[in-house]
N, C-alpha and C. Protein backbone atom coordinates (compact mmCIF):
# COMPACT_ATOMS: atom_id res chain seq x y z
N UNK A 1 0.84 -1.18 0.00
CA UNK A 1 0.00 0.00 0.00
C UNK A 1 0.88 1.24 0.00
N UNK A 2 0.82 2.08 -0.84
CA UNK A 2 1.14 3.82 -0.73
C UNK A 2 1.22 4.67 0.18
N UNK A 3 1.72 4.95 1.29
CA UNK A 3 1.39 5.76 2.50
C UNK A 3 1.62 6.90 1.70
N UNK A 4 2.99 7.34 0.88
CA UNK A 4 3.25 8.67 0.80
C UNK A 4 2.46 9.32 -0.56
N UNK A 5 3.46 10.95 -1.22
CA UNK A 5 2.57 11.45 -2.33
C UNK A 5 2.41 10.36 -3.22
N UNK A 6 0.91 10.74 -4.00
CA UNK A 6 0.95 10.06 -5.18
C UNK A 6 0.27 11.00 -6.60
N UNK A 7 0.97 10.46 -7.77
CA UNK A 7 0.74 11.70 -8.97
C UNK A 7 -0.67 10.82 -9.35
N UNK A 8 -1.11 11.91 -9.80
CA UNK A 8 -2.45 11.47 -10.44
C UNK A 8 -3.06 12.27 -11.74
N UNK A 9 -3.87 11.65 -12.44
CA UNK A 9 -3.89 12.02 -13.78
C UNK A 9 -5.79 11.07 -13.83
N UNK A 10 -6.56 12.22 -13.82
CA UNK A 10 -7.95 12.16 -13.89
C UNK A 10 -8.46 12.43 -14.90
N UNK A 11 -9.32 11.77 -15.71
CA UNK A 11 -9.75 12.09 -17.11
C UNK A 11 -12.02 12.25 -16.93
N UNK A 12 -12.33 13.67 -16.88
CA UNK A 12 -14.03 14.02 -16.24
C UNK A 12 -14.39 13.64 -17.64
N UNK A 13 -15.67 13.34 -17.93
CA UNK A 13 -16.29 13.17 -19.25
C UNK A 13 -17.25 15.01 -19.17
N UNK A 14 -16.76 15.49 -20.40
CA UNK A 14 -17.62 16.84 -20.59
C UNK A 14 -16.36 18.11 -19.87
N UNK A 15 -17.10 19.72 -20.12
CA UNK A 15 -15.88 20.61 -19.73
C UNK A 15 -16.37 20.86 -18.64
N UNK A 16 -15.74 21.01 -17.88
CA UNK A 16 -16.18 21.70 -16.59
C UNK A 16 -15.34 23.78 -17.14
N UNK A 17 -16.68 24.05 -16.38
CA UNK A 17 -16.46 25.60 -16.40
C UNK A 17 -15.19 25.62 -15.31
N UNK A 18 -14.77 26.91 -15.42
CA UNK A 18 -13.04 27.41 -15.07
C UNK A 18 -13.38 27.09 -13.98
N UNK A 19 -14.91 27.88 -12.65
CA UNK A 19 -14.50 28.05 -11.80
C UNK A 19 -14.53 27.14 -10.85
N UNK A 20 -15.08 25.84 -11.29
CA UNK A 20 -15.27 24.38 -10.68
C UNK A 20 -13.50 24.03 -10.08
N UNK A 21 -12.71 24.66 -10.48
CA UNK A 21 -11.17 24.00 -10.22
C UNK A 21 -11.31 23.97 -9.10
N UNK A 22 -12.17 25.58 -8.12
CA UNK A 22 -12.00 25.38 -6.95
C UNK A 22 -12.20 24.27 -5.63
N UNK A 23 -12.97 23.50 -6.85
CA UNK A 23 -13.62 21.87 -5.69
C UNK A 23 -12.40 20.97 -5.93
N UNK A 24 -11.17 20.98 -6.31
CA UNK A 24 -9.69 20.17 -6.89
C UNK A 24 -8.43 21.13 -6.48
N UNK A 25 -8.41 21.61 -5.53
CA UNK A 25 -7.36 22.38 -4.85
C UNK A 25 -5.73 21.50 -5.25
N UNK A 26 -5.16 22.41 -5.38
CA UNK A 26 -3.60 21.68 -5.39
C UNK A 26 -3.81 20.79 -7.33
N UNK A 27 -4.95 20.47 -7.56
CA UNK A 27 -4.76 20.15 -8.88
C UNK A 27 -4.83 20.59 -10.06
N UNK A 28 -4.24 20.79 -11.22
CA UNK A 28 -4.13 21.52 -12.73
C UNK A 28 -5.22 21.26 -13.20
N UNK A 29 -6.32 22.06 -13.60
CA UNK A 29 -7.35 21.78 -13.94
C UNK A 29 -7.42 22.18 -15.89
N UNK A 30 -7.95 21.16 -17.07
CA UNK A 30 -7.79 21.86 -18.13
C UNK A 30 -8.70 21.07 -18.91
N UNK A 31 -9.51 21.64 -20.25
CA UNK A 31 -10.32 20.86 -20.86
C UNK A 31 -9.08 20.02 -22.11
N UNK A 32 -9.60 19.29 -22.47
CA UNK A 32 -9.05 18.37 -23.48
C UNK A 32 -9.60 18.04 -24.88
N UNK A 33 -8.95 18.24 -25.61
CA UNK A 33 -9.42 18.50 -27.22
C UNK A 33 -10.85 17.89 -27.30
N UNK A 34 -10.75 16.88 -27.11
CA UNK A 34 -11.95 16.15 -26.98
C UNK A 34 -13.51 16.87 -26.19
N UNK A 35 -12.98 17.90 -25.84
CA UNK A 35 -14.04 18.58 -24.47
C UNK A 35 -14.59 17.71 -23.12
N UNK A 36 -13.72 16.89 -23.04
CA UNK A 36 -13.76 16.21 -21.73
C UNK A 36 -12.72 17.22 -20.91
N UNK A 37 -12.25 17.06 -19.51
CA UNK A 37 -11.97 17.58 -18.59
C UNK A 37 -10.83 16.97 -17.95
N UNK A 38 -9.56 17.28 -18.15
CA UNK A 38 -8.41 16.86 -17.02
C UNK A 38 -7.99 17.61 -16.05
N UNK A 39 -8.00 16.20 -14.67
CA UNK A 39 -7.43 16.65 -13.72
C UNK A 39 -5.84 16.07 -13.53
N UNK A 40 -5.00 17.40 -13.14
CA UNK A 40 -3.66 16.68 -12.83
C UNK A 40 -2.73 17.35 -11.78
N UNK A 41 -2.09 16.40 -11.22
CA UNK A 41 -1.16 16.77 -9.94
C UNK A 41 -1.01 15.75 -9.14
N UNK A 42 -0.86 16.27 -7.66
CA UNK A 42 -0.01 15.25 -6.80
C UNK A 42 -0.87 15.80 -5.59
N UNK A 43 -1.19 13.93 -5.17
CA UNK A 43 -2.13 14.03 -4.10
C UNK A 43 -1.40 13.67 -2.37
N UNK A 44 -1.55 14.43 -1.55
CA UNK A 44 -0.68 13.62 -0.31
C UNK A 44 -0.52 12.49 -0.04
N UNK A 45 -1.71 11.42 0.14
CA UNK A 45 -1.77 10.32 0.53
C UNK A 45 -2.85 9.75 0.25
N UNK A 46 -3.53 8.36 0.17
CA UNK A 46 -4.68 7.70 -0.04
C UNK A 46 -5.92 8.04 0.08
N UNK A 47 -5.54 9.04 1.33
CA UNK A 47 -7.32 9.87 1.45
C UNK A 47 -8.01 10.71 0.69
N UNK A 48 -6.44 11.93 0.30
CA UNK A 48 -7.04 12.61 -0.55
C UNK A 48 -7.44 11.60 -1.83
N UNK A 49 -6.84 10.89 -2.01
CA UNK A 49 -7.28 9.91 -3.20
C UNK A 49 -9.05 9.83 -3.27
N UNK A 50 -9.07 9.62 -2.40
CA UNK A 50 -10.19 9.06 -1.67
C UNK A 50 -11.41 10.22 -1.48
N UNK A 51 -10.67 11.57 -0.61
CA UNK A 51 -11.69 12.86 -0.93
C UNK A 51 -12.06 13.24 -2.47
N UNK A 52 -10.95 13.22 -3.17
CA UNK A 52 -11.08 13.44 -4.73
C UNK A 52 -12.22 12.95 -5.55
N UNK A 53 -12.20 11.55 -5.21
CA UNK A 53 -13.09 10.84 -5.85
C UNK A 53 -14.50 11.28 -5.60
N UNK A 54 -14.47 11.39 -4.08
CA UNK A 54 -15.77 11.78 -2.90
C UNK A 54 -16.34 12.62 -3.85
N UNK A 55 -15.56 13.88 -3.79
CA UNK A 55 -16.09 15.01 -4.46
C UNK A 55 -16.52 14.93 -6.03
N UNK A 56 -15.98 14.04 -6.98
CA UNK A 56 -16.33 13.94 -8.25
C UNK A 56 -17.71 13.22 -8.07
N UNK A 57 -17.73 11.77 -7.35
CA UNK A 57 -18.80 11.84 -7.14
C UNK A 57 -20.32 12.73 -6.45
N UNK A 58 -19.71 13.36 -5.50
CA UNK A 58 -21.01 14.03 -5.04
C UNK A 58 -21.00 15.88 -5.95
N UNK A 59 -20.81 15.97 -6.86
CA UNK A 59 -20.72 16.68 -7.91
C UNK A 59 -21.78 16.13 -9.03
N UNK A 60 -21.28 15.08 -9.26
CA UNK A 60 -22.50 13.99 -10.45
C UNK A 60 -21.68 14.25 -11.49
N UNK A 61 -20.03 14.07 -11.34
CA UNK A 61 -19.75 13.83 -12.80
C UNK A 61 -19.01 12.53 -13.15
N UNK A 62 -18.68 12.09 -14.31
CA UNK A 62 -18.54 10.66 -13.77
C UNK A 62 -17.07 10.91 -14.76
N UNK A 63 -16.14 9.78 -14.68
CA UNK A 63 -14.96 9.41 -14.68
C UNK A 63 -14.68 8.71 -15.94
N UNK A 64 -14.00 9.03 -16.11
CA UNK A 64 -13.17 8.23 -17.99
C UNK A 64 -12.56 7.55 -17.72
N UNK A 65 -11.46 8.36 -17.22
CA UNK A 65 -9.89 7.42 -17.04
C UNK A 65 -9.56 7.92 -15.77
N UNK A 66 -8.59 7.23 -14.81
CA UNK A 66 -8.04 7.41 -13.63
C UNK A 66 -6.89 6.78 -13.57
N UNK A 67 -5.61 7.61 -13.41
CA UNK A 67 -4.33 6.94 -13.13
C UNK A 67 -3.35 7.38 -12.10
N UNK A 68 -3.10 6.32 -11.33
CA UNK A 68 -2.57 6.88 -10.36
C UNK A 68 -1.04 5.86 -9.87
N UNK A 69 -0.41 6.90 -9.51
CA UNK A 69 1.02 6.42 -9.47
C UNK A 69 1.57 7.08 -7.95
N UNK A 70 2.19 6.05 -7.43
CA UNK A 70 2.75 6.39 -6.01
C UNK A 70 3.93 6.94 -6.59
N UNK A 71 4.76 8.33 -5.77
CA UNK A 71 5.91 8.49 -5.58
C UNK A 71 7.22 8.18 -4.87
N UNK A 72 7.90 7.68 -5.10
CA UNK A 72 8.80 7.04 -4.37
C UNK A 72 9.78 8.07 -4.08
N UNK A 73 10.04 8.77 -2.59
CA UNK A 73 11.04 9.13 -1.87
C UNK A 73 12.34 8.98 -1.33
C-alpha cells in the first residue's frame, strides 16, 4: 500500500467551467481536445485519493480514465 505522495492524472467526461477548479485544490485543472476535462497533480496520501473521488462523485460527474502512481522518496 502507498502511505506517501501520489501523482495522479484524472480524465471528467464533458468541460467543466473554469471556476469548478475550486472543488480540486492543489490540482491543474484543463479541458481536453476532446471537451472532456483533465485533472492533474499530486495528491498527499490515499485519502485525498479518496476525498477526490468523494467530491467527483457528489458533484455527479462521472470518470473516464483514472491513473494513479505512487511516488517514491
Amino acid at each position: 500500500m502507498t502511505t506517501g505522495r501520489l501523482s495522479c492524472r484524472v480524465v471528467l467526461a464533458g468541460a467543466l467551467p473554469p471556476t469548478w477548479a475550486e472543488w480540486f485544490p492543489g490540482l491543474d485543472v484543463h479541458g481536453a481536445p476532446d471537451g472532456d476535462t483533465i485533472l492533474r497533480g499530486q495528491l498527499r496520501d490515499q485519502a485525498a485519493l479518496h476525498g477526490m473521488c468523494t467530491t467527483i462523485r457528489d458533484l455527479g460527474l462521472s470518470i473516464v480514465e483514472l491513473q494513479v502512481e505512487g511516488i517514491r522518496g
